[in-house]
PDB file of N, CA and C in Angstrom:
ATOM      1  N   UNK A   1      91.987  83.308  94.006  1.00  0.00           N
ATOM      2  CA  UNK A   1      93.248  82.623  94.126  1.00  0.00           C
ATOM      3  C   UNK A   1      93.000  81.120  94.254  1.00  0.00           C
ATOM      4  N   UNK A   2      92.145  80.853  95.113  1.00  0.00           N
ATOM      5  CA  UNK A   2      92.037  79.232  94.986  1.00  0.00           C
ATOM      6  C   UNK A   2      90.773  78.524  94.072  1.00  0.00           C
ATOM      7  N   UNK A   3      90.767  79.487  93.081  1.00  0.00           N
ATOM      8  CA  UNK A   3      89.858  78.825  92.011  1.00  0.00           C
ATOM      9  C   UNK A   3      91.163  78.834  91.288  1.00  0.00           C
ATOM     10  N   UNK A   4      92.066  79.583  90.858  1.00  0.00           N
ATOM     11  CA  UNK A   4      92.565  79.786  89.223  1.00  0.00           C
ATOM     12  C   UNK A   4      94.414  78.584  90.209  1.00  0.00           C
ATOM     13  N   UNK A   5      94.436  78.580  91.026  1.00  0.00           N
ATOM     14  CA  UNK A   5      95.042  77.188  92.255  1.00  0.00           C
ATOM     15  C   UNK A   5      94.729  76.157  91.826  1.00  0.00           C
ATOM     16  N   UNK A   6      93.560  76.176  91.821  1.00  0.00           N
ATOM     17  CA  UNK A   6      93.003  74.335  91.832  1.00  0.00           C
ATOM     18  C   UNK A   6      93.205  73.794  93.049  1.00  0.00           C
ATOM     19  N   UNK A   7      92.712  74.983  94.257  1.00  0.00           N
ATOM     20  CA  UNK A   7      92.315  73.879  95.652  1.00  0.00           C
ATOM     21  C   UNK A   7      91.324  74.200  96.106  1.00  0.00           C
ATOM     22  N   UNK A   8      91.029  72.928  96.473  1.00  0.00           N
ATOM     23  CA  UNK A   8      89.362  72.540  97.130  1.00  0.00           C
ATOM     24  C   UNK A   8      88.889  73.543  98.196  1.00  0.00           C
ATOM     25  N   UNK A   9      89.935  74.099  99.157  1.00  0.00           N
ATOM     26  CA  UNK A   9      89.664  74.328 100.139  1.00  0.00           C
ATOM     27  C   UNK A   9      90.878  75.958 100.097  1.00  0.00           C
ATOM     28  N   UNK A  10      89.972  76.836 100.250  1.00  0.00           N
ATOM     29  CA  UNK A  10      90.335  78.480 100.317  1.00  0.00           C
ATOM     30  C   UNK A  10      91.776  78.159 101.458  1.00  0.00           C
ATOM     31  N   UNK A  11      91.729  77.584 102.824  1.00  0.00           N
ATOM     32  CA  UNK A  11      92.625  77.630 103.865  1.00  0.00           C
ATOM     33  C   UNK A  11      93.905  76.723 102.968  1.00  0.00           C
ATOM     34  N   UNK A  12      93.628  76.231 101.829  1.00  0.00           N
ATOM     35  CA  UNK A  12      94.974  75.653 101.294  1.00  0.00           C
ATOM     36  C   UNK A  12      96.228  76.590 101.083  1.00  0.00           C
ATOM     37  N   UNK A  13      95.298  77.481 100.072  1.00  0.00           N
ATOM     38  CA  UNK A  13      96.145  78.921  99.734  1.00  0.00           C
ATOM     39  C   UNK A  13      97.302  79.496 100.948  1.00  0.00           C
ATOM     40  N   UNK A  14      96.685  79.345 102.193  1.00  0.00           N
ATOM     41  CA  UNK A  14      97.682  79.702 103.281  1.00  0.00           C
ATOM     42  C   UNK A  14      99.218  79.757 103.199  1.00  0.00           C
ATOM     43  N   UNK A  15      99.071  78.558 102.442  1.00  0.00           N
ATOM     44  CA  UNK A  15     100.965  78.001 102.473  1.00  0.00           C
ATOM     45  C   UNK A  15     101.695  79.125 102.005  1.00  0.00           C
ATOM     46  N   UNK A  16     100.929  79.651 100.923  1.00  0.00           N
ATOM     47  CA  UNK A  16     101.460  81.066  99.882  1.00  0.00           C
ATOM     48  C   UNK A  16     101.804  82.163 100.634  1.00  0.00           C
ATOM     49  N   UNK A  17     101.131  82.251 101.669  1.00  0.00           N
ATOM     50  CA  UNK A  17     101.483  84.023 102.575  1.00  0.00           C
ATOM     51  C   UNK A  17     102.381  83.958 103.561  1.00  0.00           C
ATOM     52  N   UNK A  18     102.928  82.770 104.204  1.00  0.00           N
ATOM     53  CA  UNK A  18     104.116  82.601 105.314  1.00  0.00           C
ATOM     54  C   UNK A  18     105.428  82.454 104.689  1.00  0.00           C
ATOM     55  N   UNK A  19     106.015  83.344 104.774  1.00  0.00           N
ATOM     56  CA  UNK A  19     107.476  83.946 104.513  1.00  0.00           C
ATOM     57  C   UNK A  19     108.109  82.454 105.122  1.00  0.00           C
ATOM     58  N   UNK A  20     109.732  82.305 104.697  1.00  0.00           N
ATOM     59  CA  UNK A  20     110.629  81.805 105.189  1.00  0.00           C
ATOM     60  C   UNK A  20     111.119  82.588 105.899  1.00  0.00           C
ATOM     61  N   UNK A  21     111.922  82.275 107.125  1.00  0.00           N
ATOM     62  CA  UNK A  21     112.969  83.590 108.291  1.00  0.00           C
ATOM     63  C   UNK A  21     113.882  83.773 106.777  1.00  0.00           C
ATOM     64  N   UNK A  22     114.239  83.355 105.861  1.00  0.00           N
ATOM     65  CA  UNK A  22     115.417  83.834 104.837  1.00  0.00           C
ATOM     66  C   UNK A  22     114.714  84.880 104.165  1.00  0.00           C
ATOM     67  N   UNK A  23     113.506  84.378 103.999  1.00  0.00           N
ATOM     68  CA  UNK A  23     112.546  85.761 102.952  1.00  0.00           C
ATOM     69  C   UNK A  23     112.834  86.699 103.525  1.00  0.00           C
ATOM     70  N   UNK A  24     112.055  86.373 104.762  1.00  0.00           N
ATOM     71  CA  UNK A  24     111.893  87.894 105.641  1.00  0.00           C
ATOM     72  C   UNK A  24     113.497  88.568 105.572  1.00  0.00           C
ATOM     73  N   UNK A  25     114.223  88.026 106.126  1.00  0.00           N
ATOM     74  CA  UNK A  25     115.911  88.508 106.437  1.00  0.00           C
ATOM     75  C   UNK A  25     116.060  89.358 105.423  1.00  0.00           C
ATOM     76  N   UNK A  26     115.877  88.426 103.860  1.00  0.00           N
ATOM     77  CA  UNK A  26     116.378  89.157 102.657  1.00  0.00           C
ATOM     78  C   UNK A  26     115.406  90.574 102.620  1.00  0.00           C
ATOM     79  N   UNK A  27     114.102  90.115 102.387  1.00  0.00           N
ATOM     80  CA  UNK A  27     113.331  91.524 102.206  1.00  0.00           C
ATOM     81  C   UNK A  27     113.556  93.089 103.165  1.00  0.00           C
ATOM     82  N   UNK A  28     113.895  92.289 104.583  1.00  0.00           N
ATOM     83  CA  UNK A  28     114.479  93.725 105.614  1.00  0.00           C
ATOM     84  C   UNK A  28     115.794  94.314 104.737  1.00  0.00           C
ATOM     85  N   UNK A  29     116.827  93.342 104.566  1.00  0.00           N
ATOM     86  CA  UNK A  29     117.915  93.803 104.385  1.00  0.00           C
ATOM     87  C   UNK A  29     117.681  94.573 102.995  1.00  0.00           C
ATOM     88  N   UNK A  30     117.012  94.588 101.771  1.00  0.00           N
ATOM     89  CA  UNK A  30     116.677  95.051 100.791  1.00  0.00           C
ATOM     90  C   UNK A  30     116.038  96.057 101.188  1.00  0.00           C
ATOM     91  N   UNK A  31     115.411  96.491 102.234  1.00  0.00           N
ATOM     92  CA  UNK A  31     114.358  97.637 101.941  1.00  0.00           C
ATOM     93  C   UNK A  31     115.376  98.302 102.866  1.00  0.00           C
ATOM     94  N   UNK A  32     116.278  98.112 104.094  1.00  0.00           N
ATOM     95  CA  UNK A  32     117.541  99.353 104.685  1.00  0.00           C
ATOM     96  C   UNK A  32     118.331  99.498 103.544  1.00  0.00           C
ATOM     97  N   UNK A  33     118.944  98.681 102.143  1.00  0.00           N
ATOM     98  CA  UNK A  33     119.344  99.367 101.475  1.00  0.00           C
ATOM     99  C   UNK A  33     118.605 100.648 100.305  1.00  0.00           C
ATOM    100  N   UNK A  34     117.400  99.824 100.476  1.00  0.00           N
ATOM    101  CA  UNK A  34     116.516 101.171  99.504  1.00  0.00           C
ATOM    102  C   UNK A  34     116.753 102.385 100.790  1.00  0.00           C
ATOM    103  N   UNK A  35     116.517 102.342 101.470  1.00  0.00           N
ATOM    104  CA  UNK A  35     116.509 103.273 102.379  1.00  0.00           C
ATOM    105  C   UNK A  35     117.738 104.453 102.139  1.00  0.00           C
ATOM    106  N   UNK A  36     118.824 103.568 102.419  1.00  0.00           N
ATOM    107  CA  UNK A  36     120.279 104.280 102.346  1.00  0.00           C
ATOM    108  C   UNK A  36     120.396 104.584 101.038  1.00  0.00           C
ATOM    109  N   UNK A  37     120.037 104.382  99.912  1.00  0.00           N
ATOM    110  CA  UNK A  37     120.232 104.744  98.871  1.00  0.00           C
ATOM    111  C   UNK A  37     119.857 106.011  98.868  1.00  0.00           C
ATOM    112  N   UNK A  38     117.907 106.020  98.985  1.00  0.00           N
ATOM    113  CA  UNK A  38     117.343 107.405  98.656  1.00  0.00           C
ATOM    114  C   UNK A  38     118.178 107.978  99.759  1.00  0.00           C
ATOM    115  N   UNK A  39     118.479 107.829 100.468  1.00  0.00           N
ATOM    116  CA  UNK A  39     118.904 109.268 101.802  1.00  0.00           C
ATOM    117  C   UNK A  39     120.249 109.910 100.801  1.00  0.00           C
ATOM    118  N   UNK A  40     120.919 108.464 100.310  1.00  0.00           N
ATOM    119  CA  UNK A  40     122.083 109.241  99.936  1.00  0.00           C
ATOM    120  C   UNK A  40     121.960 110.000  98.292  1.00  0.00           C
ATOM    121  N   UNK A  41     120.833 110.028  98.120  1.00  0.00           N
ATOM    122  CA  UNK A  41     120.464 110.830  96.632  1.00  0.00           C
ATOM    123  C   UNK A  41     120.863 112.758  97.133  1.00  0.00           C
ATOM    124  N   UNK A  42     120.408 113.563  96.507  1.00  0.00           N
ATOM    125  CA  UNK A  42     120.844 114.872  96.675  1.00  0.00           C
ATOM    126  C   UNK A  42     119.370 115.335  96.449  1.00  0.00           C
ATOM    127  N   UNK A  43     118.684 115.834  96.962  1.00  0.00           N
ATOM    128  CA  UNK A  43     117.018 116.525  96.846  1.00  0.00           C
ATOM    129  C   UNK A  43     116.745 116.945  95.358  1.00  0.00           C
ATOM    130  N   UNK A  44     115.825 116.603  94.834  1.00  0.00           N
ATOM    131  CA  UNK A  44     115.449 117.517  94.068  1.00  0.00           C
ATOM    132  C   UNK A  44     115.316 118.776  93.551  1.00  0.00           C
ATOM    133  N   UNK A  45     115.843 119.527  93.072  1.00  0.00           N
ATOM    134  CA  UNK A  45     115.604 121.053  92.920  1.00  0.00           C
ATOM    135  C   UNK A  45     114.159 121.638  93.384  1.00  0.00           C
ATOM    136  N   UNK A  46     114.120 122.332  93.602  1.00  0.00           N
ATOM    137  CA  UNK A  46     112.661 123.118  93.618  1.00  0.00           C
ATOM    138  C   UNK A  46     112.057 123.241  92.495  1.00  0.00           C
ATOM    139  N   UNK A  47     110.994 123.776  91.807  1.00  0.00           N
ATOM    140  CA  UNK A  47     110.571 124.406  90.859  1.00  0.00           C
ATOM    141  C   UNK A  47     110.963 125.733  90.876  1.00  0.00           C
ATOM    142  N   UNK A  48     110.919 126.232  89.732  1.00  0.00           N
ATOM    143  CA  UNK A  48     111.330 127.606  89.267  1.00  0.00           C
ATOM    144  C   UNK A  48     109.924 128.373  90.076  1.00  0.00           C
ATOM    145  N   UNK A  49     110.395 129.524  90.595  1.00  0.00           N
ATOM    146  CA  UNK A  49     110.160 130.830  91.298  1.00  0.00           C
ATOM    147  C   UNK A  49     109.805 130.146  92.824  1.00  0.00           C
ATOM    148  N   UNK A  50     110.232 129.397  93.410  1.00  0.00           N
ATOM    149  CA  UNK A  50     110.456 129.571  94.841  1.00  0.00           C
ATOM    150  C   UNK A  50     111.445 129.765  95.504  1.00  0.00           C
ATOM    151  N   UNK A  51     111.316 130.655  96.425  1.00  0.00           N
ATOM    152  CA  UNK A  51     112.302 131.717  96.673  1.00  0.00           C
ATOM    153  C   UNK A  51     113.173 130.709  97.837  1.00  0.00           C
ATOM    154  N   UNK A  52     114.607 129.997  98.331  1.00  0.00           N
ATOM    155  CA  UNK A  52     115.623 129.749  98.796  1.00  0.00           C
ATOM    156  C   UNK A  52     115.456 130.029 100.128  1.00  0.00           C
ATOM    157  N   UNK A  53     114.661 131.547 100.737  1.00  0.00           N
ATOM    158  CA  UNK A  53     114.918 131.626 102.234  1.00  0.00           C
ATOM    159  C   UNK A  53     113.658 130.874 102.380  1.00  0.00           C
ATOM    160  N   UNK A  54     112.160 131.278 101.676  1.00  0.00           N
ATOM    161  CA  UNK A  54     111.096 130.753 101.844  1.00  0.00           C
ATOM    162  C   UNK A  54     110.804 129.430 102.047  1.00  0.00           C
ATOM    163  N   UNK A  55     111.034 128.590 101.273  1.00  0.00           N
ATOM    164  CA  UNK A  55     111.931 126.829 101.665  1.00  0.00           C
ATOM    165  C   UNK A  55     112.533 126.674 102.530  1.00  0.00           C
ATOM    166  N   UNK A  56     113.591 127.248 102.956  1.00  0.00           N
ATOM    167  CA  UNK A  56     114.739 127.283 104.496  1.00  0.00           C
ATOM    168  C   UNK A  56     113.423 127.382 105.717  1.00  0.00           C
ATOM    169  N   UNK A  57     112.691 128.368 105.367  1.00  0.00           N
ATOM    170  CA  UNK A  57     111.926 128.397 106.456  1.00  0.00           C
ATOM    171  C   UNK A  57     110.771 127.473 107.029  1.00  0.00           C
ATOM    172  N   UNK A  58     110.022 127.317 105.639  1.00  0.00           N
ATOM    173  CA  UNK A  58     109.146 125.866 106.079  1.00  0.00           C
ATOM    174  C   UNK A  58     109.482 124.543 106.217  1.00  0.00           C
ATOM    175  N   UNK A  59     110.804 124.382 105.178  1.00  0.00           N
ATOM    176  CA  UNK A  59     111.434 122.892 105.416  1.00  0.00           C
ATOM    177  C   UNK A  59     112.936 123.064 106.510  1.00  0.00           C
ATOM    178  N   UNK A  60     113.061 123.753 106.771  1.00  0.00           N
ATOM    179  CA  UNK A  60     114.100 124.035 107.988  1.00  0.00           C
ATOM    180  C   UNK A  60     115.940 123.263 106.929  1.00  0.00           C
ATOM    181  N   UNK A  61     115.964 123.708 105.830  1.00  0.00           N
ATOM    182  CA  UNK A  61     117.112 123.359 105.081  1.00  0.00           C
ATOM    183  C   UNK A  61     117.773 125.052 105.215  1.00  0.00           C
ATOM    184  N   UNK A  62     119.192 124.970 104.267  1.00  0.00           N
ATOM    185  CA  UNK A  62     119.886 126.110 104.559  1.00  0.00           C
ATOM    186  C   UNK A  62     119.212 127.087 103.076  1.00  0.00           C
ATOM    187  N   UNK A  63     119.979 128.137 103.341  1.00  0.00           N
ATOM    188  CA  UNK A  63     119.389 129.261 101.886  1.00  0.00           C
ATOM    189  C   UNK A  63     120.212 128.685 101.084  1.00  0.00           C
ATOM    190  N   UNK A  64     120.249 129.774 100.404  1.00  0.00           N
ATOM    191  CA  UNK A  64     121.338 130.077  99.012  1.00  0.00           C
ATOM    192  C   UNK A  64     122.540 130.848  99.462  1.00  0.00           C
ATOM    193  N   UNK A  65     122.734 131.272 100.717  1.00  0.00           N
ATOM    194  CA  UNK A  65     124.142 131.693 100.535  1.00  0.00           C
ATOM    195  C   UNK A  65     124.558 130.874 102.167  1.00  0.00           C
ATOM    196  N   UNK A  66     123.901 129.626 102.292  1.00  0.00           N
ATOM    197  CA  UNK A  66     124.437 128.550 103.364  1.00  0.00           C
ATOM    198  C   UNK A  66     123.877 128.924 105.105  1.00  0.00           C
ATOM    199  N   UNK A  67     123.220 129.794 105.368  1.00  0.00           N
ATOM    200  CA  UNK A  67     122.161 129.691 106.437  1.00  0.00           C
ATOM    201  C   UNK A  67     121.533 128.995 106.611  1.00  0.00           C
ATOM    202  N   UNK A  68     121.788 128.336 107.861  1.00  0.00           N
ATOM    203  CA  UNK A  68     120.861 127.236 108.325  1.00  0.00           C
ATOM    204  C   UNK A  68     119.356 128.076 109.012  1.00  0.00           C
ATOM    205  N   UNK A  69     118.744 127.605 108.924  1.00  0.00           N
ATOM    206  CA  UNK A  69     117.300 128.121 109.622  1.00  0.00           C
ATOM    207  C   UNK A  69     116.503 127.203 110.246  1.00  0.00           C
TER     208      UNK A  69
END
């Protein structure tokens, strides 16, 4: 980085890695909306031949006919 820079001195580069408080603000607030997004997606299907109670039971979700487990 501080060859293809053009500074004398490696500790120049520094300036590059300290966020503004606005960076930071923006980047939190961007990554709680990635957040809320995926939560609000709907799961993936399973793959074909796993069985509905068998899933309920290791991932603690409901079956196929709405049992919680």
């Amino acid at each position: 980085m501080q060859w293809v820079l053009g500074h004398a001195h490696i500790t120049t580069t520094e300036i590059y890695i300290a966020p503004t408080p606005d960076e930071v603000v923006a980047r939190v607030l961007a990554h709680h909306e990635r957040q809320r997004t995926e939560q609000a997606k709907p799961p993936a299907p399973p793959a074909p031949g796993y069985r509905p109670e068998v899933l309920a039971a290791l991932f603690g979700t409901s079956t196929a006919n709405g049992e919680c487990r």
